[in-house]
N, C-alpha and C. Protein backbone atom coordinates (compact mmCIF):
# COMPACT_ATOMS: atom_id res chain seq x y z
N UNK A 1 145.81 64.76 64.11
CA UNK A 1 146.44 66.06 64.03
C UNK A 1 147.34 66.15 62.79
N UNK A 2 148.04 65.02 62.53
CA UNK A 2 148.42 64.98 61.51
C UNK A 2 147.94 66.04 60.01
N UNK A 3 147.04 65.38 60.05
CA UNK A 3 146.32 65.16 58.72
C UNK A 3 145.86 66.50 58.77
N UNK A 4 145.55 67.40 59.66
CA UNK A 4 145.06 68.67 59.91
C UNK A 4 146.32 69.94 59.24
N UNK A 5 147.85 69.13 60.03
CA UNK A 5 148.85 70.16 59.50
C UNK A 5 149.29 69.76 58.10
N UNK A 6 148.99 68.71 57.29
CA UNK A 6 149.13 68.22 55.83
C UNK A 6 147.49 68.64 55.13
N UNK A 7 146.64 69.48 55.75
CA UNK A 7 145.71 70.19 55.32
C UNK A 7 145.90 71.48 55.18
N UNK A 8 146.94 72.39 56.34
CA UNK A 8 147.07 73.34 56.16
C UNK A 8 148.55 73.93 55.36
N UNK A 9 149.19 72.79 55.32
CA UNK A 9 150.53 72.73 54.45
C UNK A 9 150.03 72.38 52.82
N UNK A 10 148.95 72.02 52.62
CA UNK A 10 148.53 71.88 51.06
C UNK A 10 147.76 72.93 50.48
N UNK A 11 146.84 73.46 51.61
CA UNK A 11 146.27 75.00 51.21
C UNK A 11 147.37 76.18 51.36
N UNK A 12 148.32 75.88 52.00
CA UNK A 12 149.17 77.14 51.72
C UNK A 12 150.00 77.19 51.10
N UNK A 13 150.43 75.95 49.85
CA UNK A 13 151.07 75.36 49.25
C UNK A 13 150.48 76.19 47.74
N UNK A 14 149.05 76.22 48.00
CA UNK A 14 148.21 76.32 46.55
C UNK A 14 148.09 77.96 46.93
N UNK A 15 148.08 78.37 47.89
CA UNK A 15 147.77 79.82 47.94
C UNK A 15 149.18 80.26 47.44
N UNK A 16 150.06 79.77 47.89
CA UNK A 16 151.71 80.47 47.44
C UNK A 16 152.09 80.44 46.19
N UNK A 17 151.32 79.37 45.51
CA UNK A 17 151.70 79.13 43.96
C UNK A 17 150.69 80.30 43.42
N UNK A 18 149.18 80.43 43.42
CA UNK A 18 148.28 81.41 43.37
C UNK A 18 149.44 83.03 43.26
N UNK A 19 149.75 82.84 44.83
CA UNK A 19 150.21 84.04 44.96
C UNK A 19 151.33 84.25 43.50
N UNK A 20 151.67 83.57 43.02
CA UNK A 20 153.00 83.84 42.25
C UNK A 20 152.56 85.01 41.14
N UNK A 21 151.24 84.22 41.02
CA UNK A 21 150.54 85.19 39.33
C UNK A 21 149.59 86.27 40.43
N UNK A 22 149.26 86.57 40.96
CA UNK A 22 148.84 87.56 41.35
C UNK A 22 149.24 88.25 42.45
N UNK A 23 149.49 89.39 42.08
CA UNK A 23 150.74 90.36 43.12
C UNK A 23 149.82 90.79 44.15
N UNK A 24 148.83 91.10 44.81
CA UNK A 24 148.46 91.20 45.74
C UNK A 24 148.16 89.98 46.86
N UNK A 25 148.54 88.39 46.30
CA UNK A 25 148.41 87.42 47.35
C UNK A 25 150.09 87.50 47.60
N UNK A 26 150.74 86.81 48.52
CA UNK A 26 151.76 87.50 48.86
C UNK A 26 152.08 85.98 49.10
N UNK A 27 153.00 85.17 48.49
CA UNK A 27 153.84 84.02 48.21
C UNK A 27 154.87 83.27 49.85
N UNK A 28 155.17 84.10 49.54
CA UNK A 28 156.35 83.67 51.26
C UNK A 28 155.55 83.45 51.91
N UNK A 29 155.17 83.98 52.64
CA UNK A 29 154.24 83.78 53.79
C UNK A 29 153.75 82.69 54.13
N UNK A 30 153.21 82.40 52.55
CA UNK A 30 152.40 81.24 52.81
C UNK A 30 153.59 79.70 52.75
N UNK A 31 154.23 79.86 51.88
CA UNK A 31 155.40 79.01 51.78
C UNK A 31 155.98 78.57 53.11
N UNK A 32 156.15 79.82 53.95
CA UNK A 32 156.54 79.65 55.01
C UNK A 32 155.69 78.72 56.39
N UNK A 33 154.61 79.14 56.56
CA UNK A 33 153.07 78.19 56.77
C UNK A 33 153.42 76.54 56.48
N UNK A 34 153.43 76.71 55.19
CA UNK A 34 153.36 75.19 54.68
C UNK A 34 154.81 74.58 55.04
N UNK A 35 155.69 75.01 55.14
CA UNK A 35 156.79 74.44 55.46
C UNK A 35 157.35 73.73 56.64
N UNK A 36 155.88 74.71 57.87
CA UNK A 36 156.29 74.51 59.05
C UNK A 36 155.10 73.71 59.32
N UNK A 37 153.99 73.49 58.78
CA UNK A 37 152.90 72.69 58.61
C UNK A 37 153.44 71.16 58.25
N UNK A 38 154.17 71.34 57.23
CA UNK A 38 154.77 69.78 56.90
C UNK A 38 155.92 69.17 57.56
N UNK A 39 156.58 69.79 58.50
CA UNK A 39 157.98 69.78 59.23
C UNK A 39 157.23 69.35 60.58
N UNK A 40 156.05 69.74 60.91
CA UNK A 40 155.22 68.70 61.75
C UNK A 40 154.23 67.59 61.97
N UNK A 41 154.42 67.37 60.20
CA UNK A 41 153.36 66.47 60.06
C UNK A 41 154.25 65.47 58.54
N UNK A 42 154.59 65.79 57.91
CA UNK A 42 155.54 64.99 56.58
C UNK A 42 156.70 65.58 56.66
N UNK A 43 157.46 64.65 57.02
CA UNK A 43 159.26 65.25 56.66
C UNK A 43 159.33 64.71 54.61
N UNK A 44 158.52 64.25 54.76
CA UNK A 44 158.85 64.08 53.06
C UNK A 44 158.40 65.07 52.11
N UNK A 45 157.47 65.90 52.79
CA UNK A 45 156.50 66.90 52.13
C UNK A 45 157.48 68.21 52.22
N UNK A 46 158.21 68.23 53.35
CA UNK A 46 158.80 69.62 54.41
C UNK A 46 160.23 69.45 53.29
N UNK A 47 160.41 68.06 52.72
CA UNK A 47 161.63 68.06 51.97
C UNK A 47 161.37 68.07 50.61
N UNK A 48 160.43 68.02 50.06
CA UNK A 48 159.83 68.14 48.57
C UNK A 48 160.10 70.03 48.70
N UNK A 49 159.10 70.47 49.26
CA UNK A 49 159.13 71.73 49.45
C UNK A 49 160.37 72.64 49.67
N UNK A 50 161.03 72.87 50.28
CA UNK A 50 162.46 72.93 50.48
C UNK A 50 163.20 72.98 49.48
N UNK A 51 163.31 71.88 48.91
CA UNK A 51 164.34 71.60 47.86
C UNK A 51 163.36 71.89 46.72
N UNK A 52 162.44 72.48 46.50
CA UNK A 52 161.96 72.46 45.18
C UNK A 52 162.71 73.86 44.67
N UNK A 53 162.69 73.73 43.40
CA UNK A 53 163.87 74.87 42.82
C UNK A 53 163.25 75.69 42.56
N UNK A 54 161.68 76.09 42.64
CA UNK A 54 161.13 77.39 42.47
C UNK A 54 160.65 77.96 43.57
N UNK A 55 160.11 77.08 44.62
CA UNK A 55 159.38 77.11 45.75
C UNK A 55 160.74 77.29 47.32
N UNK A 56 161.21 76.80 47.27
CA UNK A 56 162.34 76.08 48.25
C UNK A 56 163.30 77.62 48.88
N UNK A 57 164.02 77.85 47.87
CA UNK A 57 164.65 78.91 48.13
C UNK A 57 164.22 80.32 48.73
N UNK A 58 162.89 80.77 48.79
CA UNK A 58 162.67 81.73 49.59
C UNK A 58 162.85 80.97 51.26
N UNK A 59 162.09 79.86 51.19
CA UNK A 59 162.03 79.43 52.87
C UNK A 59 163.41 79.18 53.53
N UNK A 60 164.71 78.83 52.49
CA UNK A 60 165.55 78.23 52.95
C UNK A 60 166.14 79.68 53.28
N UNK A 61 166.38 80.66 52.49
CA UNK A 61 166.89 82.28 52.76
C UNK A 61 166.04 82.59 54.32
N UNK A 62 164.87 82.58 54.42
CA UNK A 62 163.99 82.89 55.84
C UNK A 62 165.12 81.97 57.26
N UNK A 63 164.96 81.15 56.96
CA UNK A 63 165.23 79.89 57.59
C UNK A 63 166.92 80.41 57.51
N UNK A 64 167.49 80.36 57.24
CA UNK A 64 169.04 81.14 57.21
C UNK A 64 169.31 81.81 57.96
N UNK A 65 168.59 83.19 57.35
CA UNK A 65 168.86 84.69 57.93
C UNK A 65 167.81 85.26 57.74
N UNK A 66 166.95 84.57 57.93
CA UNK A 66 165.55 86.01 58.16
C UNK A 66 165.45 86.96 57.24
N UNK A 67 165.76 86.33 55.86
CA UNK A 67 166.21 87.00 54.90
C UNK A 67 164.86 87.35 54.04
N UNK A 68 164.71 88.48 53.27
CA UNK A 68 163.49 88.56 51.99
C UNK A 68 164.13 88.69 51.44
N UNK A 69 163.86 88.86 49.69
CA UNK A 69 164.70 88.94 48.11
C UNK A 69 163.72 90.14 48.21
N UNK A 70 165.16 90.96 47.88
CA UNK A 70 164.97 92.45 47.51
C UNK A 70 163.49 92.36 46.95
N UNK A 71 163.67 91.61 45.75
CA UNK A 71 162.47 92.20 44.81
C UNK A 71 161.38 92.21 45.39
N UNK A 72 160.52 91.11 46.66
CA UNK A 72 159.77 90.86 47.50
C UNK A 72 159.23 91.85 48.09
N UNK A 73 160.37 92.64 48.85
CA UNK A 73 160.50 93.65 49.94
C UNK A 73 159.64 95.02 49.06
N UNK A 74 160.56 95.31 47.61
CA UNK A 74 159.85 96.36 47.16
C UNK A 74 158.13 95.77 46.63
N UNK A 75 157.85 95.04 46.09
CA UNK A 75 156.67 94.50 45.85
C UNK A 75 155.70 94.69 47.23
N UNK A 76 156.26 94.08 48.14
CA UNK A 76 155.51 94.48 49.21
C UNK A 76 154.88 95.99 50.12
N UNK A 77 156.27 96.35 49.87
CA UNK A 77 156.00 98.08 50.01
C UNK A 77 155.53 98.87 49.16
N UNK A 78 155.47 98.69 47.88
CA UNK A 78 154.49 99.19 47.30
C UNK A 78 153.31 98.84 47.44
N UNK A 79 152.76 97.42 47.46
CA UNK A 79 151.39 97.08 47.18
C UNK A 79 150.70 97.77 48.59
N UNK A 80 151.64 97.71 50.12
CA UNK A 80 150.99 98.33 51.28
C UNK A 80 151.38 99.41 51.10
N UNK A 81 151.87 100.58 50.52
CA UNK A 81 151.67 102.29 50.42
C UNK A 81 150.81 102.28 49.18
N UNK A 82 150.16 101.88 48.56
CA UNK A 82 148.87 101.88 47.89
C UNK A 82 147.84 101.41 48.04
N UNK A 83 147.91 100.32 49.51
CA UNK A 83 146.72 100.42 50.08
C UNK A 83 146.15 100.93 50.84
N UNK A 84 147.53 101.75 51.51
CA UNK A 84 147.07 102.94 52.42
C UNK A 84 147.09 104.13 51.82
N UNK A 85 147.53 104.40 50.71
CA UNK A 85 146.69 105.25 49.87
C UNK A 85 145.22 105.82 49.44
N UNK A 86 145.01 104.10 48.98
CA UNK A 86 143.41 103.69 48.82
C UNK A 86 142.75 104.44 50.04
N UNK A 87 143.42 103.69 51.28
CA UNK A 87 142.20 103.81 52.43
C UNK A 87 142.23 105.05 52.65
N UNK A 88 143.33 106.13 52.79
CA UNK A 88 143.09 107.26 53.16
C UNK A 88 142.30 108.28 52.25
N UNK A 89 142.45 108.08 51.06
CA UNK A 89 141.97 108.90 50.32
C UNK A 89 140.66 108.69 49.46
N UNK A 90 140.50 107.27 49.58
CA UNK A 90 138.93 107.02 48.67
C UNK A 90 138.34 106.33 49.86
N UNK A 91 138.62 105.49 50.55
CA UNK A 91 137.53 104.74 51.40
C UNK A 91 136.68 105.78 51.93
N UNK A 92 135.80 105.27 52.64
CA UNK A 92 134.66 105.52 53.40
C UNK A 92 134.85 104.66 54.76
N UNK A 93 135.88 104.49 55.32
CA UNK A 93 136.32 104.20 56.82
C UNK A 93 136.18 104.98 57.54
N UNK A 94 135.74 104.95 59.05
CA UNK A 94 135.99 105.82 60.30
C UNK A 94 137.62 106.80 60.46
N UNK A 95 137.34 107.69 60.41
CA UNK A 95 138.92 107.95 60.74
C UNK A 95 140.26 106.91 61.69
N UNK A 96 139.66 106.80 62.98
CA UNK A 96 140.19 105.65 63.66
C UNK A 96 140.74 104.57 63.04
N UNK A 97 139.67 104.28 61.74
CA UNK A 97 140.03 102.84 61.21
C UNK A 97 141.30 103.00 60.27
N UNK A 98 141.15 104.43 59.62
CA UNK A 98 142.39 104.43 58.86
C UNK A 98 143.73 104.83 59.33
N UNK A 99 143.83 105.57 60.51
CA UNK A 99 144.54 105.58 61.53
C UNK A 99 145.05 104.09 62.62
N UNK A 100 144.24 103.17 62.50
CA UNK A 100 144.74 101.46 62.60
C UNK A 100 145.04 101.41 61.35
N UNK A 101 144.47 101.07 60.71
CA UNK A 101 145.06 100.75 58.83
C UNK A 101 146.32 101.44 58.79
N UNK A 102 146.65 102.39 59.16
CA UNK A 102 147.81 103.34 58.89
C UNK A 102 149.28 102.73 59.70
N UNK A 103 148.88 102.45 61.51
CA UNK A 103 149.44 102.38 62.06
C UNK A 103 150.08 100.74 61.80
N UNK A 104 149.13 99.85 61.43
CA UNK A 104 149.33 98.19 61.21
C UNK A 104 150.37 98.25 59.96
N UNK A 105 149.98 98.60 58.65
CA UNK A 105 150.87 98.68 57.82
C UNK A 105 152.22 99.48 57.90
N UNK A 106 152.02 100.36 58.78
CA UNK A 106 153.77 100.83 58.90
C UNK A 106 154.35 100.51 59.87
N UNK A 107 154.03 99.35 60.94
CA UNK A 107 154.54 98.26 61.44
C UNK A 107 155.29 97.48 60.25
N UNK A 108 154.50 96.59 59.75
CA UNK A 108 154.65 95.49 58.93
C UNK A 108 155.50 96.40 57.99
N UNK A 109 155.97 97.34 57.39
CA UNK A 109 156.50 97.94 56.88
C UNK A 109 158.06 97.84 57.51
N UNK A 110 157.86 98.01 58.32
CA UNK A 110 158.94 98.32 59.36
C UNK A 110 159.82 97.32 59.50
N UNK A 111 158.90 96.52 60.01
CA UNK A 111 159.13 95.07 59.57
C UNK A 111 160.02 94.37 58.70
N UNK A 112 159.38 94.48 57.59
CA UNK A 112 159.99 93.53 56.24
C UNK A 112 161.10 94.80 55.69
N UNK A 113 161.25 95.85 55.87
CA UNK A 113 162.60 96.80 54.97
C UNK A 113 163.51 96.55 56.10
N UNK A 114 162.93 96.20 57.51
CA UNK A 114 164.57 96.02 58.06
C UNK A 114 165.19 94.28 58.41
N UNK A 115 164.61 93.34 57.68
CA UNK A 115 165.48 92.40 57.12
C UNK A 115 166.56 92.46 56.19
N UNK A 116 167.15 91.34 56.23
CA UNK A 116 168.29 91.07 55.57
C UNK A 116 168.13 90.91 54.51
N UNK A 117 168.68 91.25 53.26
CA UNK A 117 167.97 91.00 51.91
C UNK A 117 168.57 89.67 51.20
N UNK A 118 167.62 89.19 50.45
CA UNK A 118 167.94 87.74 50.14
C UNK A 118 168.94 87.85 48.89
């Protein structure tokens, strides 16, 4: 089992760095994954991570106060009110579907603007 959560703490390790250069993969998240992936499987990995000075500080703000960095929050709300943009106005979805599409993202919306800001 080990070796399973130091599998999924190294792919979400590489997706979070990924995410950095491209604004539609979404960084925390995954940081967050891997942190709790290695905190059950490497305390040496869970402490590399953590303390790393580029990587570290979003999880340790989460891990605090449930906190996002402003800049995050708007990045995020934009990239989801332009994808529900997209869907409403160019897709070729069922109505229903964009009406779930609609309803999921302004959850998750809801969500991340009423945290604490980092």
């Amino acid at each position: 089992m080990r070796f399973i959560y130091i599998s999924i703490g190294v792919t979400a390790v590489a997706l979070g760095i990924i995410g950095i250069a491209l604004p539609l993969l979404p960084t925390t998240p995954f940081l967050l994954l891997a942190a709790w992936a290695f905190a059950k499987s490497s305390p040496r990995l869970e402490h590399w991570l953590v303390n790393h000075p580029r990587l570290g500080p979003p999880i340790e703000a989460w891990r605090l106060r449930g906190a996002i960095p402003t800049r995050i929050k708007v990045i995020a709300l934009a990239t989801m009110s332009l994808s529900l943009l997209y869907i409403l106005a160019l897709s070729s979805l069922p109505v229903i579907a964009k009406i779930g599409s609609g309803l999921i993202l302004a959850a998750c919306a809801t969500f991340i603007s009423t945290r604490p800001a980092a």
